[in-house]
PDB file of N, CA and C in Angstrom:
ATOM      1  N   UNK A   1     115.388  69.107 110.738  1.00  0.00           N
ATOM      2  CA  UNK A   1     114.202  69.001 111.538  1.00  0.00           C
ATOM      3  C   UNK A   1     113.287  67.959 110.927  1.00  0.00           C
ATOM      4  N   UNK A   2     112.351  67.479 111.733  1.00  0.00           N
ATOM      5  CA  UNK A   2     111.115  66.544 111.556  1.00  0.00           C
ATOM      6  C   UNK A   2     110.353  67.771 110.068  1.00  0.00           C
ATOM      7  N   UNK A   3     110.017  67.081 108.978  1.00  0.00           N
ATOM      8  CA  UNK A   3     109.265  67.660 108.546  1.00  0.00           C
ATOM      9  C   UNK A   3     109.943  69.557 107.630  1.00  0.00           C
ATOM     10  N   UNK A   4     108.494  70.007 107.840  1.00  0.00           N
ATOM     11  CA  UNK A   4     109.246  71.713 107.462  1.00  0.00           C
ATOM     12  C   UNK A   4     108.531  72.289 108.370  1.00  0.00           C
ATOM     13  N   UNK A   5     108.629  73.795 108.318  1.00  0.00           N
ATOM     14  CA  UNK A   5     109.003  75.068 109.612  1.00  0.00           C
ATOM     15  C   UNK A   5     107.373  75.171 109.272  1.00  0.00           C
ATOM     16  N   UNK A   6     106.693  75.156 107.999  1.00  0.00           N
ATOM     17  CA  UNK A   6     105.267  75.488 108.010  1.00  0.00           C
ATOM     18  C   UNK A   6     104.683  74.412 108.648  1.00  0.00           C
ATOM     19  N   UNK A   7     104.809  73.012 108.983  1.00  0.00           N
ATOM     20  CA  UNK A   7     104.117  71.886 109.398  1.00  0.00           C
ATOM     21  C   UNK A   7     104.781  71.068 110.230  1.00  0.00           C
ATOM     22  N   UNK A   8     105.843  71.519 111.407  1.00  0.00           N
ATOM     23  CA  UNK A   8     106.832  71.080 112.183  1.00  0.00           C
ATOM     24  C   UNK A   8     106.228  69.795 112.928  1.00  0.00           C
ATOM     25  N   UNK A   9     106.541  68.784 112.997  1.00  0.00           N
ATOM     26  CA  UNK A   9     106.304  67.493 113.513  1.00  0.00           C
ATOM     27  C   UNK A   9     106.988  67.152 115.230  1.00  0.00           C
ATOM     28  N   UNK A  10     107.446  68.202 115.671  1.00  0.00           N
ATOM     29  CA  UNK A  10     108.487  67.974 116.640  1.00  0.00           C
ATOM     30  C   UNK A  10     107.756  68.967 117.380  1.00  0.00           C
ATOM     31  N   UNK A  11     108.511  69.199 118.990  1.00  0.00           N
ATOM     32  CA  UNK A  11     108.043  70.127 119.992  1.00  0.00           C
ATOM     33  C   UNK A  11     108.667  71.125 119.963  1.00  0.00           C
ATOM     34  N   UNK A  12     109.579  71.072 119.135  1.00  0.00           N
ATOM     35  CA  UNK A  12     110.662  72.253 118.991  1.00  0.00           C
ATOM     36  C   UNK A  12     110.001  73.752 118.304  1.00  0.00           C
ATOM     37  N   UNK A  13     108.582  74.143 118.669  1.00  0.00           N
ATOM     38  CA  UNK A  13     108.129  75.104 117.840  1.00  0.00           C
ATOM     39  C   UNK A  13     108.871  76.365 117.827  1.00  0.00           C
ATOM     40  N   UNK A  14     109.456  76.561 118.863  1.00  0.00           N
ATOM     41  CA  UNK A  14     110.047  77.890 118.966  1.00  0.00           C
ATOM     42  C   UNK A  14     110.775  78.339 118.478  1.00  0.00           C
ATOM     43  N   UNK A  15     112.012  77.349 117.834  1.00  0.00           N
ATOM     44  CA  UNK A  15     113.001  76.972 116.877  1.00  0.00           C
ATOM     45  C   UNK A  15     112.140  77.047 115.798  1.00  0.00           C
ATOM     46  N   UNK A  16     110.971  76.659 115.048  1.00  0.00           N
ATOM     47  CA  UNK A  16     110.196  76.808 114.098  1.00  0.00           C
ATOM     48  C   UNK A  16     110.091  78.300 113.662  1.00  0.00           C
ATOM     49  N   UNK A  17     110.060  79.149 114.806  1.00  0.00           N
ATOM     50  CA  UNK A  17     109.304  80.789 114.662  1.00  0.00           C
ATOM     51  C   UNK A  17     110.095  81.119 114.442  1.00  0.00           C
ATOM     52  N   UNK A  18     111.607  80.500 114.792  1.00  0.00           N
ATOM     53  CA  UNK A  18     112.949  81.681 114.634  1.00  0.00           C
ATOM     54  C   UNK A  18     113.062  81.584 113.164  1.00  0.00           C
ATOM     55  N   UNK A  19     113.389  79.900 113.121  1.00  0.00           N
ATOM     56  CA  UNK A  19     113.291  80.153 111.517  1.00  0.00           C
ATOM     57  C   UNK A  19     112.850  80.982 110.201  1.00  0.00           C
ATOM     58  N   UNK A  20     112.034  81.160 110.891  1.00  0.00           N
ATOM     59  CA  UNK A  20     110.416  81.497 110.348  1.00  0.00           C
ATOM     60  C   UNK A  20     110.814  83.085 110.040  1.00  0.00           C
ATOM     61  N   UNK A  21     111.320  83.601 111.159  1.00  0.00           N
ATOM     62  CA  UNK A  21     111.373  84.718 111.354  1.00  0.00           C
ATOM     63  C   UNK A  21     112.923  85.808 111.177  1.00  0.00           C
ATOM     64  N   UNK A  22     113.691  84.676 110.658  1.00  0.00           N
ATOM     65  CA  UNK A  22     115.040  84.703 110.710  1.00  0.00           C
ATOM     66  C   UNK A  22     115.244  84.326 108.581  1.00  0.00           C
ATOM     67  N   UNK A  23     114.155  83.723 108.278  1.00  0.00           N
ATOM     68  CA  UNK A  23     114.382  83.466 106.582  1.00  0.00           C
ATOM     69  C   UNK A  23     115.553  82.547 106.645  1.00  0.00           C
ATOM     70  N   UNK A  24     115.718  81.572 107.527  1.00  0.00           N
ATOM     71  CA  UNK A  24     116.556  80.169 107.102  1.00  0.00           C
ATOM     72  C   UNK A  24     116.150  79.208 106.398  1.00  0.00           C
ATOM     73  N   UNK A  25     117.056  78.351 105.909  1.00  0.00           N
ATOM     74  CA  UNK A  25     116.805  77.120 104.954  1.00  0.00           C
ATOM     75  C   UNK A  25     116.053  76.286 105.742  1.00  0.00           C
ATOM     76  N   UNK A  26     115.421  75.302 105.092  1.00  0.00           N
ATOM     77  CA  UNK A  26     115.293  74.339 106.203  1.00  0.00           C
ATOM     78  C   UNK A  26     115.322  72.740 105.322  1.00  0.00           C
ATOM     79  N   UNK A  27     115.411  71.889 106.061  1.00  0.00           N
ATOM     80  CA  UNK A  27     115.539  70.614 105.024  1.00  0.00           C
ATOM     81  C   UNK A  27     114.750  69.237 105.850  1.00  0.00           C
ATOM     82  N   UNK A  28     113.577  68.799 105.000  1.00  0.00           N
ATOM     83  CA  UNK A  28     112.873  67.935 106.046  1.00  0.00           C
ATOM     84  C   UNK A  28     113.586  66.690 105.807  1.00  0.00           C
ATOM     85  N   UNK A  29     114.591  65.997 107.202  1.00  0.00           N
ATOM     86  CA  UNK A  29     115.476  64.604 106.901  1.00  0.00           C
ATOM     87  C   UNK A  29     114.503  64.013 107.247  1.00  0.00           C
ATOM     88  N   UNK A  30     113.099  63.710 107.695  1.00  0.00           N
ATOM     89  CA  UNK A  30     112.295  62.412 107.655  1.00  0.00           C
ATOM     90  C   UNK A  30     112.320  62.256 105.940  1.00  0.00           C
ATOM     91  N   UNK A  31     112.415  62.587 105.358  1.00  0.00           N
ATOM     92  CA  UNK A  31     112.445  62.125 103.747  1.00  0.00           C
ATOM     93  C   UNK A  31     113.498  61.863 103.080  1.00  0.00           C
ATOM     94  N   UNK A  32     114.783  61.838 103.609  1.00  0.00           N
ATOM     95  CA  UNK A  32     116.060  61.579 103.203  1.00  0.00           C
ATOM     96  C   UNK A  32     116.831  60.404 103.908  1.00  0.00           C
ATOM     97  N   UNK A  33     116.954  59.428 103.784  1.00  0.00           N
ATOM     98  CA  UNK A  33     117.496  58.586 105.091  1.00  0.00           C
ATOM     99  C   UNK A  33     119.185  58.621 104.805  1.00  0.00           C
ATOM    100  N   UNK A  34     119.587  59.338 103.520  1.00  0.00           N
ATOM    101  CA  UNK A  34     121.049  59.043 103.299  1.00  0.00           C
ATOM    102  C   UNK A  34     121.610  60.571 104.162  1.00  0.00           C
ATOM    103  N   UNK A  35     120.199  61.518 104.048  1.00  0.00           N
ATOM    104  CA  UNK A  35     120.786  62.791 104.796  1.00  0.00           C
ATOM    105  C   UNK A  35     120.744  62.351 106.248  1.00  0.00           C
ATOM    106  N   UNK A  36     119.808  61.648 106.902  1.00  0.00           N
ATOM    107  CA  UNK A  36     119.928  61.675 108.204  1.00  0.00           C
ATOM    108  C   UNK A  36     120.928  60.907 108.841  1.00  0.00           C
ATOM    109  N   UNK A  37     121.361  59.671 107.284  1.00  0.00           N
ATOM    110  CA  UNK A  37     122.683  58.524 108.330  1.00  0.00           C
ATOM    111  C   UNK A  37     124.115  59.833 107.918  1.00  0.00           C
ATOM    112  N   UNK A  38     124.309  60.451 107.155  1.00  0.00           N
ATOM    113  CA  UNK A  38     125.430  61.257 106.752  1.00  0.00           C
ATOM    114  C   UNK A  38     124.910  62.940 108.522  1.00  0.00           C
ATOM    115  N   UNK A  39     124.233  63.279 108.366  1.00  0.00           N
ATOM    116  CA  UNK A  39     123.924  63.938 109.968  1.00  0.00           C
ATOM    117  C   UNK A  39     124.275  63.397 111.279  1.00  0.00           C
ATOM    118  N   UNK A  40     124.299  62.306 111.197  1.00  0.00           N
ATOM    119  CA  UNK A  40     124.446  61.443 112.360  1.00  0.00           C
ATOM    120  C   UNK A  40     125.646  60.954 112.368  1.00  0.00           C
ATOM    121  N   UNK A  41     126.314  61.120 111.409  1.00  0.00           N
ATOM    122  CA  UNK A  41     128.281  61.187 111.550  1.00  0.00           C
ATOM    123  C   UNK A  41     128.516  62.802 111.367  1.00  0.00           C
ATOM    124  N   UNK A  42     127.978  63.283 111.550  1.00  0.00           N
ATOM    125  CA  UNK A  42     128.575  65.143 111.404  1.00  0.00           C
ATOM    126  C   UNK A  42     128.525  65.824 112.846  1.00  0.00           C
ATOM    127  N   UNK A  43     126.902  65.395 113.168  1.00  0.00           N
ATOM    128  CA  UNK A  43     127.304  65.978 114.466  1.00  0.00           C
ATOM    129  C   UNK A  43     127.289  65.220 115.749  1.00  0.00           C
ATOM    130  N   UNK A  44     127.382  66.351 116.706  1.00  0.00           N
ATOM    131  CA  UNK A  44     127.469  65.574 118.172  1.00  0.00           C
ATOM    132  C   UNK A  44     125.715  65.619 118.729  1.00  0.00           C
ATOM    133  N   UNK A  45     125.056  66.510 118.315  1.00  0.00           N
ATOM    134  CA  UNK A  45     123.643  66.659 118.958  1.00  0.00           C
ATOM    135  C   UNK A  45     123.107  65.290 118.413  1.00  0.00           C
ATOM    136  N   UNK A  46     122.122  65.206 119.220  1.00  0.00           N
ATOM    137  CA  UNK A  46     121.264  63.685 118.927  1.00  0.00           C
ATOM    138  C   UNK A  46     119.849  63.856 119.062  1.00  0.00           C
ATOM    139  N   UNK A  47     119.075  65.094 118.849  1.00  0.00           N
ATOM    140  CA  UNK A  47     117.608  65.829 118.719  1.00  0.00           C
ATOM    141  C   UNK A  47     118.022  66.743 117.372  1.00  0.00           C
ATOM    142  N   UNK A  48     116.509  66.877 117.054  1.00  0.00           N
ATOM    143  CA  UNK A  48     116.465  67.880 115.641  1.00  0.00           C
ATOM    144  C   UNK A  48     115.265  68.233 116.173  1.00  0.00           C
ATOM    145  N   UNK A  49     114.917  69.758 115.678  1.00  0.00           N
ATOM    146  CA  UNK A  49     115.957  70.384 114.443  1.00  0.00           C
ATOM    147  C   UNK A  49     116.928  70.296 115.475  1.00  0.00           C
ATOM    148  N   UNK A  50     118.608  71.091 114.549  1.00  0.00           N
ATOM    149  CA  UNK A  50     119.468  71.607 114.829  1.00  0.00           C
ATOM    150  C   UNK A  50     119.932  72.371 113.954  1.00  0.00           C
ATOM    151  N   UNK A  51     120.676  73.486 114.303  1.00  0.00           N
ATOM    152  CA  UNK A  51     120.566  75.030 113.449  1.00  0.00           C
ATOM    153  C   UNK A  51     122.303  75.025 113.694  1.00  0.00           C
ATOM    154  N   UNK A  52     122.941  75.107 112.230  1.00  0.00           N
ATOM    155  CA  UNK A  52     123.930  75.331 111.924  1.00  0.00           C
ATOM    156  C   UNK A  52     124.673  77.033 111.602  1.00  0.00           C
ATOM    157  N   UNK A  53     125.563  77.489 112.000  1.00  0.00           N
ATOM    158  CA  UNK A  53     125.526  79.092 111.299  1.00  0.00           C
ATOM    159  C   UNK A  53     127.413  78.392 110.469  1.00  0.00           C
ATOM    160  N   UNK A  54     127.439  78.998 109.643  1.00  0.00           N
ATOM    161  CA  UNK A  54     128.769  78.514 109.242  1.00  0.00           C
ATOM    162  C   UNK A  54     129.083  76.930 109.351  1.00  0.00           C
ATOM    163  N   UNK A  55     128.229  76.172 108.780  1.00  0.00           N
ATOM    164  CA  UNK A  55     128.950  74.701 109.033  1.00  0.00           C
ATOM    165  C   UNK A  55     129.203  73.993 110.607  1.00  0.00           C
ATOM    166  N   UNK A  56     128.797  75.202 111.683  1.00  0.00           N
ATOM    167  CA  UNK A  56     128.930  75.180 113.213  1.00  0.00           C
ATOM    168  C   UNK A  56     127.312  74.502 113.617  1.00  0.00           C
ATOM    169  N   UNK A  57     127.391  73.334 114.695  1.00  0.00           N
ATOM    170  CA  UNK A  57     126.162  73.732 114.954  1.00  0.00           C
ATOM    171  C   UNK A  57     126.304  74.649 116.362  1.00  0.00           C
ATOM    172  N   UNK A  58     124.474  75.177 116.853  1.00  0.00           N
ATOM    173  CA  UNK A  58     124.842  75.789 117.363  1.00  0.00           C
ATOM    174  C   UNK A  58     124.471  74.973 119.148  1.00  0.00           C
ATOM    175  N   UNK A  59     124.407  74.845 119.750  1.00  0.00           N
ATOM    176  CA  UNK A  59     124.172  73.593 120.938  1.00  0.00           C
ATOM    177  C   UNK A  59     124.622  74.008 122.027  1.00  0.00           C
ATOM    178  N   UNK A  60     124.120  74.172 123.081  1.00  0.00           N
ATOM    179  CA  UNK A  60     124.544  73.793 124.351  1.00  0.00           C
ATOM    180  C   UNK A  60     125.904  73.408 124.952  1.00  0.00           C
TER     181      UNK A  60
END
């Protein structure tokens, strides 16, 4: 995701609360650019956040 779950940068708040409310990791890739080009060969989604369970994401 944009940022972290306490200060979410994105519209995705609702996904924020689950987090929130669920005690998941979270990892802000605006501060990583080697995590976001290595994300962007992993998955197929092309918006963040995106919520993985097992190495799966989970998507539409």
């Amino acid at each position: 995701m944009k940022d972290t779950p306490s200060k979410p940068k994105c519209g995705f708040k609702t996904t924020v609360k689950f987090l929130r409310d669920h005690q998941m990791s979270s990892l802000d890739i605006s501060s990583d650019e080697q995590v976001r080009q290595r994300l962007k060969k992993f998955s197929i989604l092309l918006t963040y956040p995106q919520l993985y369970v097992k190495g799966k994401p989970l998507a539409d």
